[in-house]
C-alpha atoms as a PDB file:
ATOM      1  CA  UNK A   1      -4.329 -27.114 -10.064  1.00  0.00           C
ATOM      2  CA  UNK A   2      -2.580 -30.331  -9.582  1.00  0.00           C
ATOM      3  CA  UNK A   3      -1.231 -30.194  -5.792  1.00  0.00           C
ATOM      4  CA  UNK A   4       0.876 -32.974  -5.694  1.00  0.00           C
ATOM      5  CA  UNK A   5       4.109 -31.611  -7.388  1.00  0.00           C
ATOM      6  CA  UNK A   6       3.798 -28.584  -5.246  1.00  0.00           C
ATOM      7  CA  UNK A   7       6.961 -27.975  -2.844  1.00  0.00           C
ATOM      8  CA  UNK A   8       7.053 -27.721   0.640  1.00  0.00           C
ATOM      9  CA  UNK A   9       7.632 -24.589   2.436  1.00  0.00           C
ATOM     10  CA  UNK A  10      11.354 -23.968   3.207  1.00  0.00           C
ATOM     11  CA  UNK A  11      10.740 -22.948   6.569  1.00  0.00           C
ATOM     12  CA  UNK A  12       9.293 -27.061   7.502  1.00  0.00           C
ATOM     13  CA  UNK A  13      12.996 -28.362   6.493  1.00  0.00           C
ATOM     14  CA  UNK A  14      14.901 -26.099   8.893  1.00  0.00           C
ATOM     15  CA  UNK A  15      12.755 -25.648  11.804  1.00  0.00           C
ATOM     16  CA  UNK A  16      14.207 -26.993  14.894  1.00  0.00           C
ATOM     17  CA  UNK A  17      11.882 -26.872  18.298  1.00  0.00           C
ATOM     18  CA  UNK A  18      13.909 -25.329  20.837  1.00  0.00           C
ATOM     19  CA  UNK A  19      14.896 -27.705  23.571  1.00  0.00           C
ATOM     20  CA  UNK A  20      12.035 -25.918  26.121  1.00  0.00           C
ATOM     21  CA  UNK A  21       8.965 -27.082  23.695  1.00  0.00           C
ATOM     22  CA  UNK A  22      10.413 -30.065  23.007  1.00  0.00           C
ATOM     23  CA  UNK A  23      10.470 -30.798  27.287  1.00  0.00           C
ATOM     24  CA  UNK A  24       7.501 -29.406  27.463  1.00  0.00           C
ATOM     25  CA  UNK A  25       5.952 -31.852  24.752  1.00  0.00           C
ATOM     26  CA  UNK A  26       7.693 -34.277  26.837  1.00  0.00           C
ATOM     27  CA  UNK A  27       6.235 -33.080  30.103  1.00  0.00           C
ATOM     28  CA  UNK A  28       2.623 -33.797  28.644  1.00  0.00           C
ATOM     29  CA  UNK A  29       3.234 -37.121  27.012  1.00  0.00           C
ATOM     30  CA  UNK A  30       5.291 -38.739  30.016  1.00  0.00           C
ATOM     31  CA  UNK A  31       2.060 -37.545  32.150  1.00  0.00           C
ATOM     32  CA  UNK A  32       0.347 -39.840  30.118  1.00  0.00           C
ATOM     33  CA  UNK A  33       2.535 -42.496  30.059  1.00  0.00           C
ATOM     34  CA  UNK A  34       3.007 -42.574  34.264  1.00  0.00           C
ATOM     35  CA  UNK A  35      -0.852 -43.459  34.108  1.00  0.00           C
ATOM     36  CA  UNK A  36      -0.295 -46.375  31.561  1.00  0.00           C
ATOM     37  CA  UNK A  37       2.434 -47.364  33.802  1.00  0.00           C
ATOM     38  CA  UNK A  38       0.194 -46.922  37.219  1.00  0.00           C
ATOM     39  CA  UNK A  39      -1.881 -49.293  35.062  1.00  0.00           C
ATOM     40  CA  UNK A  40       0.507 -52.290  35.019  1.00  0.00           C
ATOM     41  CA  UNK A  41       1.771 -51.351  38.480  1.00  0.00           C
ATOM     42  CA  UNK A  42      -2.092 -52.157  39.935  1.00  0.00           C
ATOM     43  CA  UNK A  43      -2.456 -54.747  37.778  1.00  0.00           C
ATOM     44  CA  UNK A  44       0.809 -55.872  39.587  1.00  0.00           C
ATOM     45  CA  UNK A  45      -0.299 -54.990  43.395  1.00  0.00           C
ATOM     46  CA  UNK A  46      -4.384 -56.445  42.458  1.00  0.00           C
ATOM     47  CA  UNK A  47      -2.484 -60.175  41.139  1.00  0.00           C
ATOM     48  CA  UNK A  48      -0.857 -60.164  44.965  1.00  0.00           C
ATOM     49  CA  UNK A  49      -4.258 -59.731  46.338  1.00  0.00           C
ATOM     50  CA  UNK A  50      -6.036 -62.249  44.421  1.00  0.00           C
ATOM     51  CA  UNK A  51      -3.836 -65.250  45.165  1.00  0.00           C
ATOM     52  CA  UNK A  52      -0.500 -66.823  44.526  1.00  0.00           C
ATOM     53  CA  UNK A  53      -1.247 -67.762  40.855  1.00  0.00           C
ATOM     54  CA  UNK A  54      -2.328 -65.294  39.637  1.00  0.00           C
ATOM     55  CA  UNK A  55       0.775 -63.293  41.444  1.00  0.00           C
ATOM     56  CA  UNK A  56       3.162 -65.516  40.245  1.00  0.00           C
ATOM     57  CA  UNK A  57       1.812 -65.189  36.572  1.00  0.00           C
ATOM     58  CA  UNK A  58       2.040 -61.100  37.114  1.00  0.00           C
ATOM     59  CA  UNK A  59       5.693 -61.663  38.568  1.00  0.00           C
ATOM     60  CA  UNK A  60       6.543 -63.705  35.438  1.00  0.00           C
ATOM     61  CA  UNK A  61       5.509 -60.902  33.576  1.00  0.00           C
ATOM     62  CA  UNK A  62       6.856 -57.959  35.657  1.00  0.00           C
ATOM     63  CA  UNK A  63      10.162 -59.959  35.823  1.00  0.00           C
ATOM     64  CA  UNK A  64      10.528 -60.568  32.202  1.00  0.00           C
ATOM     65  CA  UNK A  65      12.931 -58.563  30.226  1.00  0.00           C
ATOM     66  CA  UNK A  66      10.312 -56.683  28.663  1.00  0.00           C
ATOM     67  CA  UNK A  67       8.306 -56.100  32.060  1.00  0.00           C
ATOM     68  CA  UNK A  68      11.735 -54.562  32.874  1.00  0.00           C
ATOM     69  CA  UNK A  69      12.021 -52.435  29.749  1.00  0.00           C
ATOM     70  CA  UNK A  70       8.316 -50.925  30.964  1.00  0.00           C
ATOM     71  CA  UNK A  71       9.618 -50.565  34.226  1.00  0.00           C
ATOM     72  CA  UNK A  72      12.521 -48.931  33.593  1.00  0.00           C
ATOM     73  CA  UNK A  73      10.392 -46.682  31.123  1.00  0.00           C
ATOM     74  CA  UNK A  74       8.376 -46.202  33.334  1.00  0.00           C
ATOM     75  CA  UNK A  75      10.377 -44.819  36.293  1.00  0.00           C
ATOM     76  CA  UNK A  76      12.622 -42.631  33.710  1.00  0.00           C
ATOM     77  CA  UNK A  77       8.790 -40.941  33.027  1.00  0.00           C
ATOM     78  CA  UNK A  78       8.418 -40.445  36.765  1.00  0.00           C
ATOM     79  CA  UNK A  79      11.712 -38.802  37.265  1.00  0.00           C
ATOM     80  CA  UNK A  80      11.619 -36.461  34.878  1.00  0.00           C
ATOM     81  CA  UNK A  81       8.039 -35.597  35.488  1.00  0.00           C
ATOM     82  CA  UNK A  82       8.895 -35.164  38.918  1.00  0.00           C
ATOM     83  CA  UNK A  83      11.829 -32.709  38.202  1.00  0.00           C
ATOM     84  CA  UNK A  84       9.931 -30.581  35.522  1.00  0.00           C
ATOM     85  CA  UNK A  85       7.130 -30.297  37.961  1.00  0.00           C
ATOM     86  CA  UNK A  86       9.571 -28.949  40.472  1.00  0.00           C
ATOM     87  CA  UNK A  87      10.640 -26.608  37.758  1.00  0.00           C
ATOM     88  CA  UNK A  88       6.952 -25.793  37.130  1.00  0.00           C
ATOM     89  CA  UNK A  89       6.609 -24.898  40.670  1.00  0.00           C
ATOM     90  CA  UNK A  90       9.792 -22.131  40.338  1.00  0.00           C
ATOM     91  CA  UNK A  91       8.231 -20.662  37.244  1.00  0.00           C
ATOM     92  CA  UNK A  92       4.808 -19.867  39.546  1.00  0.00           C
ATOM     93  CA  UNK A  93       7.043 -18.430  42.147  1.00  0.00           C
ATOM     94  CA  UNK A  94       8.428 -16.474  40.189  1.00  0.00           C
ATOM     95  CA  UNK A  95      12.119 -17.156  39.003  1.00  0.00           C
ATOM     96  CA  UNK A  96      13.425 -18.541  35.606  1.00  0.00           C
ATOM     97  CA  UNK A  97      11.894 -16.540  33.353  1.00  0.00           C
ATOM     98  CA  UNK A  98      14.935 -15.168  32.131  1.00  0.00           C
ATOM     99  CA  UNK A  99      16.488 -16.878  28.854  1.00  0.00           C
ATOM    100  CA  UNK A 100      19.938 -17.868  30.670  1.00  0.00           C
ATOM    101  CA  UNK A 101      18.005 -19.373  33.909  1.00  0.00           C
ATOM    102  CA  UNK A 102      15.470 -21.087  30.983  1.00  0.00           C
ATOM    103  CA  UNK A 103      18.415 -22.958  28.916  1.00  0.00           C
ATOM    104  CA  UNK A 104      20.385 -23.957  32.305  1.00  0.00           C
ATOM    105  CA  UNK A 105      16.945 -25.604  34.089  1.00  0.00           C
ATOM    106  CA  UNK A 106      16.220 -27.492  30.632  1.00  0.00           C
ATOM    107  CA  UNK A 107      19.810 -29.111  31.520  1.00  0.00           C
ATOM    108  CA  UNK A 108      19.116 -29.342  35.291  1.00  0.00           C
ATOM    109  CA  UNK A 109      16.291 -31.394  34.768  1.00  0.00           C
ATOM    110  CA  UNK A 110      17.384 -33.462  31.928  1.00  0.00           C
ATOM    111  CA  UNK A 111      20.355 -34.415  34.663  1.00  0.00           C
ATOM    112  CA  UNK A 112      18.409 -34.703  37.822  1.00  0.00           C
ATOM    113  CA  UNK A 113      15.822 -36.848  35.955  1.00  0.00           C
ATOM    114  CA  UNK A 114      18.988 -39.422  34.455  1.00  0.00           C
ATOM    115  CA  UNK A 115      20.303 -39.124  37.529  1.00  0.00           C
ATOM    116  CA  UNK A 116      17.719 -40.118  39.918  1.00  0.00           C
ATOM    117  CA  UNK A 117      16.458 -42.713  37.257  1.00  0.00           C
ATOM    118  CA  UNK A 118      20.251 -44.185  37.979  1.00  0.00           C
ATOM    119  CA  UNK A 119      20.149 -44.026  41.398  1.00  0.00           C
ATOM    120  CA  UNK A 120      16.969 -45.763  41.792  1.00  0.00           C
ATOM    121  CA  UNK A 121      17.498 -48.832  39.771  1.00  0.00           C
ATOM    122  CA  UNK A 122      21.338 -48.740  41.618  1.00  0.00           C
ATOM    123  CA  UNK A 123      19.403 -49.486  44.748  1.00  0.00           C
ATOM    124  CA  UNK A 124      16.513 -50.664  43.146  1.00  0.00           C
ATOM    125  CA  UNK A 125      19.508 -54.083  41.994  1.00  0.00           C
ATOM    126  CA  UNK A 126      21.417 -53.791  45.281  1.00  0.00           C
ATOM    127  CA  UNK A 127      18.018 -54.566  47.091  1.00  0.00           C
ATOM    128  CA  UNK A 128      17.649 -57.260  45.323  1.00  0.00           C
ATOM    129  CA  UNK A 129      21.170 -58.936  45.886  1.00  0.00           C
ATOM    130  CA  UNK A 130      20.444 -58.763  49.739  1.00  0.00           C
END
């Protein structure tokens, strides 16, 4: 039986995650990406530590546009870790379970995580002016 003319099954072309497994997913992989992140962060606080070279060659990197990108990256990960956890911690107490609550604390935390990401490098810039 030759199985490479063979179609694929309708059901693969239409299927659309719903927006909870898809933050879920999200939950798990930005997990793994705030310990990449812690990785560079060390790396960042261990250069200060071992002298002013090799700091200044960690704050060239850090400070570089794509140091930036990371960082930014990297606190949009924390963020929305952070407010999924916090929904995490409802759903053990108890409350969102139902379908309405569900949909409205996928948007809750999709805000609260672009917001706070916002607000941080907002002072994270006006800190830096000063």
């Amino acid at each position: 039986m030759n199985t490479r003319n063979r179609p694929l099954s309708p059901h693969l072309q239409v299927y659309r995650l719903p927006l909870a497994a898809v933050m879920s997913i999200s939950h798990r992989a930005t997990g793994v990406l705030l310990t990449v992140g812690t990785l560079m962060l060390a790396y960042w606080l261990g250069a200060a530590a071992y002298g002013p070279d090799a700091f200044a060659r960690a704050q060239a990197f850090v400070g570089s546009w794509f140091g930036i990108l990371l960082l930014l990256g990297w606190s949009a990960c924390l963020f929305y870790h952070l407010c999924n956890g916090v929904r995490h911690l409802l759903w053990d107490a108890g409350w969102g379970f139902e379908l309405p609550q569900t949909f409205r604390a996928n948007y809750v935390v999709l805000a609260c995580a672009a917001g706070l990401t916002v607000l941080c490098w907002i002072a994270g810039f006006a800190a830096w002016r000063i």
